[in-house]
N, C-alpha and C. Protein backbone atom coordinates (compact mmCIF):
# COMPACT_ATOMS: atom_id res chain seq x y z
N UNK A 1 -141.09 71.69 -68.69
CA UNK A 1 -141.79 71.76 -69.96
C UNK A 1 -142.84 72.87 -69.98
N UNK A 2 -143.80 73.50 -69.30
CA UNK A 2 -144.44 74.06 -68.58
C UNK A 2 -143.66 75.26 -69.54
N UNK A 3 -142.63 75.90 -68.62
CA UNK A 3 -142.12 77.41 -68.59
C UNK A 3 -142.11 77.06 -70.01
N UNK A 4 -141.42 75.99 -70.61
CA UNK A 4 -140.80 76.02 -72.03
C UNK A 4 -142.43 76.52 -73.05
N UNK A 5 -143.81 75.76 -72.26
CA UNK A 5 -144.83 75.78 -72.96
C UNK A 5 -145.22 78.04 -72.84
N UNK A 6 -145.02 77.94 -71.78
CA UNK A 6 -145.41 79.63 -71.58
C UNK A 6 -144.57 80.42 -72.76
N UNK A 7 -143.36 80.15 -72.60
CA UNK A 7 -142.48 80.62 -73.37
C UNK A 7 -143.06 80.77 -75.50
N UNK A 8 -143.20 79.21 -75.41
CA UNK A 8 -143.59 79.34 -76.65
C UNK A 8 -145.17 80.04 -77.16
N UNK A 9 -146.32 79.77 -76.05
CA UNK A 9 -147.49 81.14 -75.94
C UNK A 9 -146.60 82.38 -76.47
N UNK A 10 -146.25 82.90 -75.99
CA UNK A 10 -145.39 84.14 -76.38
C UNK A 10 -144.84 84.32 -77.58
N UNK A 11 -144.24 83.39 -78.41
CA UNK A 11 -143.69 83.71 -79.67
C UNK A 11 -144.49 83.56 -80.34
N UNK A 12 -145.89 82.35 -80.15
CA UNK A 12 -146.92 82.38 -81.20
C UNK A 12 -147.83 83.57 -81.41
N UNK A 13 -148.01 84.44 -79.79
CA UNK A 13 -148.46 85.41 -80.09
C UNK A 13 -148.25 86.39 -81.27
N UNK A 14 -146.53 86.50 -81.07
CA UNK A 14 -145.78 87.32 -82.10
C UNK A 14 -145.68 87.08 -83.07
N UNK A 15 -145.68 86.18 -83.65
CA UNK A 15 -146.07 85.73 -84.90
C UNK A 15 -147.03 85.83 -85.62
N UNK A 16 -148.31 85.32 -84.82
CA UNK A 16 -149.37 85.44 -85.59
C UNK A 16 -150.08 86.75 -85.31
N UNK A 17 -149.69 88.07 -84.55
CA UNK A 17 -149.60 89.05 -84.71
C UNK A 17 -149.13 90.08 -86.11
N UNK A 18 -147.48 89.39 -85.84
CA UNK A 18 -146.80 90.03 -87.44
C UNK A 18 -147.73 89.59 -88.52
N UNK A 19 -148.32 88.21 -88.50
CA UNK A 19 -148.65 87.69 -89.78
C UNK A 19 -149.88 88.77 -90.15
N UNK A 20 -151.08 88.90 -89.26
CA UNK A 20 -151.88 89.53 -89.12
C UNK A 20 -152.12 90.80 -89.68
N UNK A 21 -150.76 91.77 -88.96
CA UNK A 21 -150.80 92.91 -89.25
C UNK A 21 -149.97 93.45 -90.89
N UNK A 22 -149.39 92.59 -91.31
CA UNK A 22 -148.96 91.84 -92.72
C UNK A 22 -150.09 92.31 -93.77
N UNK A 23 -151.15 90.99 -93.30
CA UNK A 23 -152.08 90.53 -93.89
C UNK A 23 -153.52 92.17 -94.16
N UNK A 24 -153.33 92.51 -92.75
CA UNK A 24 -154.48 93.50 -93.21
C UNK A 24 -153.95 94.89 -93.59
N UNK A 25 -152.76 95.35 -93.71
CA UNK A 25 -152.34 96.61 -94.26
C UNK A 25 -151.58 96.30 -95.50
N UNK A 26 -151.09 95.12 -95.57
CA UNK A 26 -150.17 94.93 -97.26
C UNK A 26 -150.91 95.12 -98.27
N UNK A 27 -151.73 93.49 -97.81
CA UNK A 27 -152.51 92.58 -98.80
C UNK A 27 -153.52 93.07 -99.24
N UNK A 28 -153.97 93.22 -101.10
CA UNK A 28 -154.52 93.66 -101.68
C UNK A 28 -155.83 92.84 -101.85
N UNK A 29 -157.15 93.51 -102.47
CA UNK A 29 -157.66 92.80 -103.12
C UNK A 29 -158.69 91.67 -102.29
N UNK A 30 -158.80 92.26 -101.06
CA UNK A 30 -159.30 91.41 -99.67
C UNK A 30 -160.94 91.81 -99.59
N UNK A 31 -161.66 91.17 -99.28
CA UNK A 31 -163.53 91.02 -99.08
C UNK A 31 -163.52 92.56 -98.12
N UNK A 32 -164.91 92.76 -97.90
CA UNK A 32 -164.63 93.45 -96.41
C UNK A 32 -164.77 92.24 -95.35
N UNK A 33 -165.51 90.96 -95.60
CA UNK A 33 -165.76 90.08 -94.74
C UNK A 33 -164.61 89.35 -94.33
N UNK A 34 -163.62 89.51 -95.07
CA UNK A 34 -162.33 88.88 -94.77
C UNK A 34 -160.99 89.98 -94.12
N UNK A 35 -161.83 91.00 -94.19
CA UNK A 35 -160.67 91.61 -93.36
C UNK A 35 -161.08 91.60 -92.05
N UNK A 36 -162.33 91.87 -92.12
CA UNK A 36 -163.50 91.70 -90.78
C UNK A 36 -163.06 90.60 -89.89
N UNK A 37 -162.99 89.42 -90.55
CA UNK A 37 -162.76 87.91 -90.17
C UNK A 37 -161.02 87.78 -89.59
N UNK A 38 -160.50 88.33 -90.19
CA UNK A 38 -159.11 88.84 -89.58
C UNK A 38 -158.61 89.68 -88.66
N UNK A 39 -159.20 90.67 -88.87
CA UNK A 39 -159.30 91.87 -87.39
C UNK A 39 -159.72 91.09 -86.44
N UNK A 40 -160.81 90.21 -86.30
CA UNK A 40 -161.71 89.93 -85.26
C UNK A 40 -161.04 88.32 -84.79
N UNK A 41 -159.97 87.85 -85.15
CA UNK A 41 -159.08 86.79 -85.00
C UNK A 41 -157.94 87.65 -83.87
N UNK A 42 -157.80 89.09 -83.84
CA UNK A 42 -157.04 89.00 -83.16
C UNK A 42 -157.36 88.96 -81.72
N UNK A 43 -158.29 89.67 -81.28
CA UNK A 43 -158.65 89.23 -79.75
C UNK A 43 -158.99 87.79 -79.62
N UNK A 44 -159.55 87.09 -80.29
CA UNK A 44 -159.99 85.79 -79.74
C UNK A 44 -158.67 84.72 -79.65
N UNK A 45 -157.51 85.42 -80.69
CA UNK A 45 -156.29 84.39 -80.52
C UNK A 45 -155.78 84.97 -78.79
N UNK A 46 -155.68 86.37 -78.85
CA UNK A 46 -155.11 86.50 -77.26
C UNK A 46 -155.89 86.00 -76.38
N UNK A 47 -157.05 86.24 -76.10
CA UNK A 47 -158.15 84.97 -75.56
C UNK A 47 -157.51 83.76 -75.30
N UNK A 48 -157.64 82.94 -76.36
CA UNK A 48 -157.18 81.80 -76.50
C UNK A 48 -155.77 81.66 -75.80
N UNK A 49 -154.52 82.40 -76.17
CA UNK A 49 -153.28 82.10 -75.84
C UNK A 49 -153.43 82.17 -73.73
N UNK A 50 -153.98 83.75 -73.62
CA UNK A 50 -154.54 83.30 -71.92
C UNK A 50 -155.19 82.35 -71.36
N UNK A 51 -156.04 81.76 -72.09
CA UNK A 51 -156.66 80.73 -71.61
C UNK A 51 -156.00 79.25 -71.33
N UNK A 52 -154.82 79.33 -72.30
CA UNK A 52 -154.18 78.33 -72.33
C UNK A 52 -153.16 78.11 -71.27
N UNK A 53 -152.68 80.04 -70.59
CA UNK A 53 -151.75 80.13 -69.97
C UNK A 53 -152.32 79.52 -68.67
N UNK A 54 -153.95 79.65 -68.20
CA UNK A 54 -154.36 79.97 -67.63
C UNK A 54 -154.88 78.42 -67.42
N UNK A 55 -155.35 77.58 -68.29
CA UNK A 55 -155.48 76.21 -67.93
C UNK A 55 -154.07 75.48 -67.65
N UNK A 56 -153.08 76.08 -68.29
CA UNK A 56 -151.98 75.28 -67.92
C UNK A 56 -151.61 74.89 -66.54
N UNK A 57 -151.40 76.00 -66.00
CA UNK A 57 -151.09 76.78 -64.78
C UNK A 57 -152.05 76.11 -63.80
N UNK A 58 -153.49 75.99 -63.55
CA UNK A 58 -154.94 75.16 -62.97
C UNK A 58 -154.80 74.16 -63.27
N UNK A 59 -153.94 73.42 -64.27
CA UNK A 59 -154.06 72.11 -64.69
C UNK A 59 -155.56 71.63 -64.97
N UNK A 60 -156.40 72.25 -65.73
CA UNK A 60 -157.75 72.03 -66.42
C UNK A 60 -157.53 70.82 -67.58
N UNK A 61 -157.88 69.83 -67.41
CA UNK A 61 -157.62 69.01 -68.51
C UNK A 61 -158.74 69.43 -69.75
N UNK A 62 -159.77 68.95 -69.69
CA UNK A 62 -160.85 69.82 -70.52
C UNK A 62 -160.55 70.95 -71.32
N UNK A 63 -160.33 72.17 -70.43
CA UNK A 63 -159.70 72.92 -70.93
C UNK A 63 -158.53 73.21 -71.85
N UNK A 64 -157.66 72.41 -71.65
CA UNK A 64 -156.13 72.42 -72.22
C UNK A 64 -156.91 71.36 -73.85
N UNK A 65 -158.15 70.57 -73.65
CA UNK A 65 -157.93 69.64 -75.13
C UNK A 65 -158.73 70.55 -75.70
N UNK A 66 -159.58 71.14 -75.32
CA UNK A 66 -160.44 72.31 -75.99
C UNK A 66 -159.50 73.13 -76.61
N UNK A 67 -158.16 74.12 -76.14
CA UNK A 67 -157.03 74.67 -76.63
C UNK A 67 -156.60 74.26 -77.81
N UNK A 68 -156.24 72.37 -77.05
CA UNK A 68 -155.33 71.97 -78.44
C UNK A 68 -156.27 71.89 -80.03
N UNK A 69 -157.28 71.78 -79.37
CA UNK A 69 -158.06 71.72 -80.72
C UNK A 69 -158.42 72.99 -81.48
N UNK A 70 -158.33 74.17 -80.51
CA UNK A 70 -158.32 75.32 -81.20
C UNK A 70 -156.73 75.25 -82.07
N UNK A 71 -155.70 75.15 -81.11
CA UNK A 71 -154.72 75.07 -81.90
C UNK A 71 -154.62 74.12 -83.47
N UNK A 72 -154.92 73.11 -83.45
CA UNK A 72 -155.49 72.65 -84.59
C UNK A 72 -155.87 73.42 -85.61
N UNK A 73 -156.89 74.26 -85.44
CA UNK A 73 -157.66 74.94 -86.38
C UNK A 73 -157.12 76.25 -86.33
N UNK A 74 -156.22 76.56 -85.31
CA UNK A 74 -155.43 77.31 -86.08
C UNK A 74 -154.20 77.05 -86.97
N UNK A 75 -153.40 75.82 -86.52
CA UNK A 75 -152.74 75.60 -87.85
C UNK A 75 -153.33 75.10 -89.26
N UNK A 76 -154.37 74.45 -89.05
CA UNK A 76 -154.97 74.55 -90.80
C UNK A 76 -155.36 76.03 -91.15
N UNK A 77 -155.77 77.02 -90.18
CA UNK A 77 -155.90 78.39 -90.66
C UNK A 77 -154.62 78.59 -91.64
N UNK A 78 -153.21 78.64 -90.71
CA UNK A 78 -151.85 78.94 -91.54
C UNK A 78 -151.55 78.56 -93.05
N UNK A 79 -152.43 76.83 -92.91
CA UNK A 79 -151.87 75.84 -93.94
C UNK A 79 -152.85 76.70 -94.93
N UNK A 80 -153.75 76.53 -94.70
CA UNK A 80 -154.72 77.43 -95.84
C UNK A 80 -154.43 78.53 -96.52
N UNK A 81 -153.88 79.70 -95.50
CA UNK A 81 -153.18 81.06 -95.73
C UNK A 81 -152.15 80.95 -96.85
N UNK A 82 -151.03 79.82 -96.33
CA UNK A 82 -150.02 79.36 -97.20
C UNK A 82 -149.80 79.04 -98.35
N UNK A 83 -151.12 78.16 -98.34
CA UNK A 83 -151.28 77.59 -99.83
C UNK A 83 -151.82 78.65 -100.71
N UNK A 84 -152.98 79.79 -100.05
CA UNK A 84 -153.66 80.95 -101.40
C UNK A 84 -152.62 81.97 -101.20
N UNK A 85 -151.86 81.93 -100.30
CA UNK A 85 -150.23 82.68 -101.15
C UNK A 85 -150.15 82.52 -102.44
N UNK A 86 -149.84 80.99 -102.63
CA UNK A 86 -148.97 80.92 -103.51
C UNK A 86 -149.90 79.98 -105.01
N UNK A 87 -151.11 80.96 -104.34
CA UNK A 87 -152.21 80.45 -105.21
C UNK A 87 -152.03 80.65 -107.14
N UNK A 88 -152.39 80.26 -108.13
CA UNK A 88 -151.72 81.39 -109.05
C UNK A 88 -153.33 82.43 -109.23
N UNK A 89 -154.21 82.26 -108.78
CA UNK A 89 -155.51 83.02 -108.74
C UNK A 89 -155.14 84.41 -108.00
N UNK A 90 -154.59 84.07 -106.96
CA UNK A 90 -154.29 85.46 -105.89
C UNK A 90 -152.84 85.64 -106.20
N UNK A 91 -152.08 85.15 -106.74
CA UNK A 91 -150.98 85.18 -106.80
C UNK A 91 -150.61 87.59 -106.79
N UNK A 92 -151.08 87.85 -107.10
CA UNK A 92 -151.52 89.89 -107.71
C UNK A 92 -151.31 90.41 -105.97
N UNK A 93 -152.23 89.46 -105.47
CA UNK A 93 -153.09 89.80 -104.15
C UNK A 93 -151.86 89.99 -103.18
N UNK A 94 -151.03 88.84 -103.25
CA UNK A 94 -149.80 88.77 -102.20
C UNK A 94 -147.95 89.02 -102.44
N UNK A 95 -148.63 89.40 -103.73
CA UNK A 95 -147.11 89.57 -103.89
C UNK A 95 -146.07 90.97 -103.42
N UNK A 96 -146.84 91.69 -102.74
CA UNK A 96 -145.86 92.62 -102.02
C UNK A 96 -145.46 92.29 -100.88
N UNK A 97 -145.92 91.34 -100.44
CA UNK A 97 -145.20 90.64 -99.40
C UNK A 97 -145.19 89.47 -98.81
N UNK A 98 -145.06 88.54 -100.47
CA UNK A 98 -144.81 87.60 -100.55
C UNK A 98 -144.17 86.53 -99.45
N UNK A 99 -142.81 87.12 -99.50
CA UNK A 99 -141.58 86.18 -98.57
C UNK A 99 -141.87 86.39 -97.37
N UNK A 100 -142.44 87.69 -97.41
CA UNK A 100 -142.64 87.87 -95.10
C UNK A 100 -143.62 87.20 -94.89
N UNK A 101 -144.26 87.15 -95.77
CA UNK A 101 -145.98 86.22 -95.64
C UNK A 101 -145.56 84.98 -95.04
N UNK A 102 -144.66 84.36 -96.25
CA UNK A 102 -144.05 83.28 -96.01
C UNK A 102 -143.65 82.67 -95.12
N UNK A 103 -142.56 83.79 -94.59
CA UNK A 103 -141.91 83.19 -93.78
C UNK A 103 -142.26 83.51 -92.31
N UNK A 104 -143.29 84.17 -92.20
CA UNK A 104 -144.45 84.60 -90.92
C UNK A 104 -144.96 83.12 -90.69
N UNK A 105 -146.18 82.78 -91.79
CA UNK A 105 -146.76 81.46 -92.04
C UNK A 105 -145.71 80.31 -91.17
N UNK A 106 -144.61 80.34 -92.33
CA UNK A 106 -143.74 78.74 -92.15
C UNK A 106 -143.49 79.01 -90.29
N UNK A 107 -143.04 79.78 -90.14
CA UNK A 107 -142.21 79.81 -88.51
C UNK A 107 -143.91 79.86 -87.63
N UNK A 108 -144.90 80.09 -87.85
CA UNK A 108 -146.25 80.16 -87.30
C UNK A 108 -146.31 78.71 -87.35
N UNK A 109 -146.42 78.01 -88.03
CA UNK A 109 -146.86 76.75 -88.53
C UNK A 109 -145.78 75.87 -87.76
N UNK A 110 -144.72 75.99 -87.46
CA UNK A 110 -143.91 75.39 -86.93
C UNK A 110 -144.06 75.99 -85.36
N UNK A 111 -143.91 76.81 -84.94
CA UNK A 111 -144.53 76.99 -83.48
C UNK A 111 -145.47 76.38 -83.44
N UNK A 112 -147.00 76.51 -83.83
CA UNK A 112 -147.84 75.83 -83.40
C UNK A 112 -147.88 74.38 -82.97
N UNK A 113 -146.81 73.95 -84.19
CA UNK A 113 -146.48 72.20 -84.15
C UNK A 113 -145.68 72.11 -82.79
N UNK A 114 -144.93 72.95 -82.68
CA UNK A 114 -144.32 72.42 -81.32
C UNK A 114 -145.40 73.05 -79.84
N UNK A 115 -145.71 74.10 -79.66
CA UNK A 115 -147.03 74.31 -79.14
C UNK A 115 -147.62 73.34 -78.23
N UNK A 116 -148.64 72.32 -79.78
CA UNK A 116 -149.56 71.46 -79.80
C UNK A 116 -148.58 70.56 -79.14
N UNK A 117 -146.97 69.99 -79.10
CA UNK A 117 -146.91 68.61 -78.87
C UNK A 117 -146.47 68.96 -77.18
N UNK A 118 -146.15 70.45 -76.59
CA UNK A 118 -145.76 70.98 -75.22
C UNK A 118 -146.32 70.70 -74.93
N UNK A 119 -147.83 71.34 -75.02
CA UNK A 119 -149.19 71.20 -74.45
C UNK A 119 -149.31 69.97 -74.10
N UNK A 120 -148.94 68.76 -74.94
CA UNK A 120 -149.79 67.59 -74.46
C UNK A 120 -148.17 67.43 -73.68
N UNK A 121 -147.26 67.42 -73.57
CA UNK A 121 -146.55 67.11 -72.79
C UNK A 121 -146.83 67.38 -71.47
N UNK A 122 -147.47 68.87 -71.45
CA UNK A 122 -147.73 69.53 -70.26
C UNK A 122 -148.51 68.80 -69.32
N UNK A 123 -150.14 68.45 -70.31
CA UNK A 123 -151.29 67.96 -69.99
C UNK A 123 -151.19 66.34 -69.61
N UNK A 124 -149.95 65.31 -70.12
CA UNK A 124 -149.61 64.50 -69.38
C UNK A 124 -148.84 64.31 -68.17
N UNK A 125 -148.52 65.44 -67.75
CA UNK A 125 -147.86 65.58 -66.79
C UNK A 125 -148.63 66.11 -65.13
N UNK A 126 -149.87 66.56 -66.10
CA UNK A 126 -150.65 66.83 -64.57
C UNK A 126 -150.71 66.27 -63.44
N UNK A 127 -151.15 66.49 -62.19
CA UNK A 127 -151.30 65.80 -61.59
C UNK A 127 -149.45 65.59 -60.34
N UNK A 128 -148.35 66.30 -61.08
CA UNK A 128 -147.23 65.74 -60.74
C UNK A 128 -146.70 66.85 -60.03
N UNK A 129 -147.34 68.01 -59.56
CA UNK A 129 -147.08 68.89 -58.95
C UNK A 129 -146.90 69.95 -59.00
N UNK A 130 -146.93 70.32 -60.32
CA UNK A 130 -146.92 71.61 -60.90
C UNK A 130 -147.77 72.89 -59.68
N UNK A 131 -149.07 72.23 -59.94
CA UNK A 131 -149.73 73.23 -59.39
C UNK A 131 -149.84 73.72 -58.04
N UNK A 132 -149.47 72.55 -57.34
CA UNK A 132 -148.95 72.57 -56.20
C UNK A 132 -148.15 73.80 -55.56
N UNK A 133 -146.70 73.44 -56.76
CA UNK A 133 -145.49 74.42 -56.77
C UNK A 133 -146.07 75.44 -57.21
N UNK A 134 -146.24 75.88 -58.02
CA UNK A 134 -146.98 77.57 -57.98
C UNK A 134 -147.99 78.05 -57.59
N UNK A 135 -148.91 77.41 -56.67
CA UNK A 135 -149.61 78.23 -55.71
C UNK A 135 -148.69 78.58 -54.16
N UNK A 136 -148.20 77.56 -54.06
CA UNK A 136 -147.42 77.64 -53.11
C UNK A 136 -146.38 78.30 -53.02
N UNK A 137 -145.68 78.72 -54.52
CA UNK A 137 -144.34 79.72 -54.95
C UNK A 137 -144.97 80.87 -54.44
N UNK A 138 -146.35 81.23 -55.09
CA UNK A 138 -146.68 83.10 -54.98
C UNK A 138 -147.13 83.38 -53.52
N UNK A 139 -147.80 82.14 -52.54
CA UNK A 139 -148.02 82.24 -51.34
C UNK A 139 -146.96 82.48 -50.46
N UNK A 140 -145.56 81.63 -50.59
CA UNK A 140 -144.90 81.83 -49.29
C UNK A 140 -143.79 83.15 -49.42
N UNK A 141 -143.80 83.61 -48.20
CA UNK A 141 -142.80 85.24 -48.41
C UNK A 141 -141.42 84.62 -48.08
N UNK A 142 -140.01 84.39 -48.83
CA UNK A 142 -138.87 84.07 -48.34
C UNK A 142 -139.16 84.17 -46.79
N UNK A 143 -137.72 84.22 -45.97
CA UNK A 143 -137.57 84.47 -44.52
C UNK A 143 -136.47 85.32 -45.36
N UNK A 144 -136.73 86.89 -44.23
CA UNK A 144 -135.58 87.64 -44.76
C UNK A 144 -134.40 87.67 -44.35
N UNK A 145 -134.04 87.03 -43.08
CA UNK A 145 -133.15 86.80 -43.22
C UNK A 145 -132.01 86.27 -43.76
N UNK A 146 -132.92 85.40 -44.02
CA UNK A 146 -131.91 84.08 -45.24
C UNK A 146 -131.76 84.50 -46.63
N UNK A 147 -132.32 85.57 -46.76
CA UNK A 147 -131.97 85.89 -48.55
C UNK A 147 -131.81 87.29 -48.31
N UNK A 148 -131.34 88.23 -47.67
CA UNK A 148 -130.91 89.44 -47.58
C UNK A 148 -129.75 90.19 -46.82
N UNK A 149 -128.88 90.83 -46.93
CA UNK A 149 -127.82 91.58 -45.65
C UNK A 149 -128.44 92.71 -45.75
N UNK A 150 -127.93 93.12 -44.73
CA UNK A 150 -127.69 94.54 -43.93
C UNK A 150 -126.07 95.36 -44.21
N UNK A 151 -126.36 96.36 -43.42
CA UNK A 151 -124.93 96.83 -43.79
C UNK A 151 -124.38 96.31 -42.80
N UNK A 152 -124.94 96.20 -41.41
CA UNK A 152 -124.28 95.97 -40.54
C UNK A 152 -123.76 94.45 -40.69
N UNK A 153 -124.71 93.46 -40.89
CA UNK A 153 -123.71 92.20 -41.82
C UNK A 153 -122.54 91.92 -42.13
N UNK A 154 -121.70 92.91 -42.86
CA UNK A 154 -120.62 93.33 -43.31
C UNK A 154 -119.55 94.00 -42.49
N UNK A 155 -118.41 93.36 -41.64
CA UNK A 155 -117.51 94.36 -40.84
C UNK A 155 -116.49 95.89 -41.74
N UNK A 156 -116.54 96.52 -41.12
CA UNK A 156 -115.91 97.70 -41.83
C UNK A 156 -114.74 97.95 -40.97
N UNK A 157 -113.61 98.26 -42.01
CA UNK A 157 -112.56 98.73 -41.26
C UNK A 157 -112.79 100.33 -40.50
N UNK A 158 -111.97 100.00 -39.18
CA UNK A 158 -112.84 101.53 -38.43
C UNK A 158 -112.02 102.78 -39.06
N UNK A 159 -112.71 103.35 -39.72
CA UNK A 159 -112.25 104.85 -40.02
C UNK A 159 -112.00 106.30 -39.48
N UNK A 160 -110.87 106.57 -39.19
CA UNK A 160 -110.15 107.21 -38.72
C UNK A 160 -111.15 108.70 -38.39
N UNK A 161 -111.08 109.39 -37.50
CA UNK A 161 -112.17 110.44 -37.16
C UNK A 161 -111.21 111.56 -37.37
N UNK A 162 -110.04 111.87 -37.88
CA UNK A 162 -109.09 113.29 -38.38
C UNK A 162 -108.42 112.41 -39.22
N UNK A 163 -108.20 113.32 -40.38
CA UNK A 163 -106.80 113.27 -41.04
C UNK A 163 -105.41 113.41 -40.41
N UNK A 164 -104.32 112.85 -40.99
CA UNK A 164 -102.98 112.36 -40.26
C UNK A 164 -102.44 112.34 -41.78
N UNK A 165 -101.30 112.91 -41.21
CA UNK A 165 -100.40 112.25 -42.07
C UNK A 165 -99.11 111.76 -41.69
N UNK A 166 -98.92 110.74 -42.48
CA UNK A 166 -97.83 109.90 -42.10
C UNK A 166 -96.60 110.23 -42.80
């Protein structure tokens, strides 16, 4: 569940990246405080997504509910976004890119939901060895013998030292 949780870090990144970069070069009609407020969402979400990689991995419980609750508030961020889409007040504001908005939002909003329910899958699972196994994965060096050949490994048919013909 773990890898599956890393995995999905990664697409939320991309997402709420696209949505982002959407949002501050499309979209018309924006505060300066709200573009401000958007620019400055993007380091603290990569923040956030490391931190999460990073409590996962330590098995930080604290840490990981602190996450989910950011995650939280970032999906009401989405739900909010979503709804003054399709506001009819701003309706001017978003309509050049309406559907990508959209469909940035909906697939954001749905990662996060699955996200939030990894995470706690993850975070009930502590304790069961995870961390164990990957300190111990990056510590031990194979034995090379057992996972590598040589040439000499391999018998070769002996090759003839002149040409002949038969």
């Amino acid at each position: 569940y773990c890898q599956v949780y890393i995995a999905l870090l990664k697409f939320d990144f991309f997402f709420f990246i696209g949505f982002t970069v959407q949002f501050l070069v499309v979209v018309t009609g924006k505060s300066n405080i709200e573009i401000g407020l958007t620019a400055a969402a993007i380091p603290v979400t990569i923040g956030i997504l490391l931190f999460a990689a990073y409590f996962t991995r330590h098995e930080v419980r604290v840490g990981m509910v602190a996450i989910i609750i950011l995650y939280l508030g970032g999906l009401s961020y989405f739900i909010f976004k979503l709804s003054r889409i399709y506001n009819p007040i701003h309706k001017q504001d978003y309509m050049p890119v309406r559907k990508s908005l959209t469909a940035f939002t909906v697939l954001t909003i749905l990662l996060i939901i699955l996200t939030i329910i990894n995470a706690l899958v993850c975070m009930f699972n502590f304790d069961n060895g995870l961390k164990q196994h990957l300190q111990n994965h990056h510590r031990q060096d194979p034995d090379k013998d057992t996972v590598s050949y040589s040439l000499n490994d391999v018998k070769q048919a002996p090759i003839p030292s002149r040409m002949t013909i038969d």
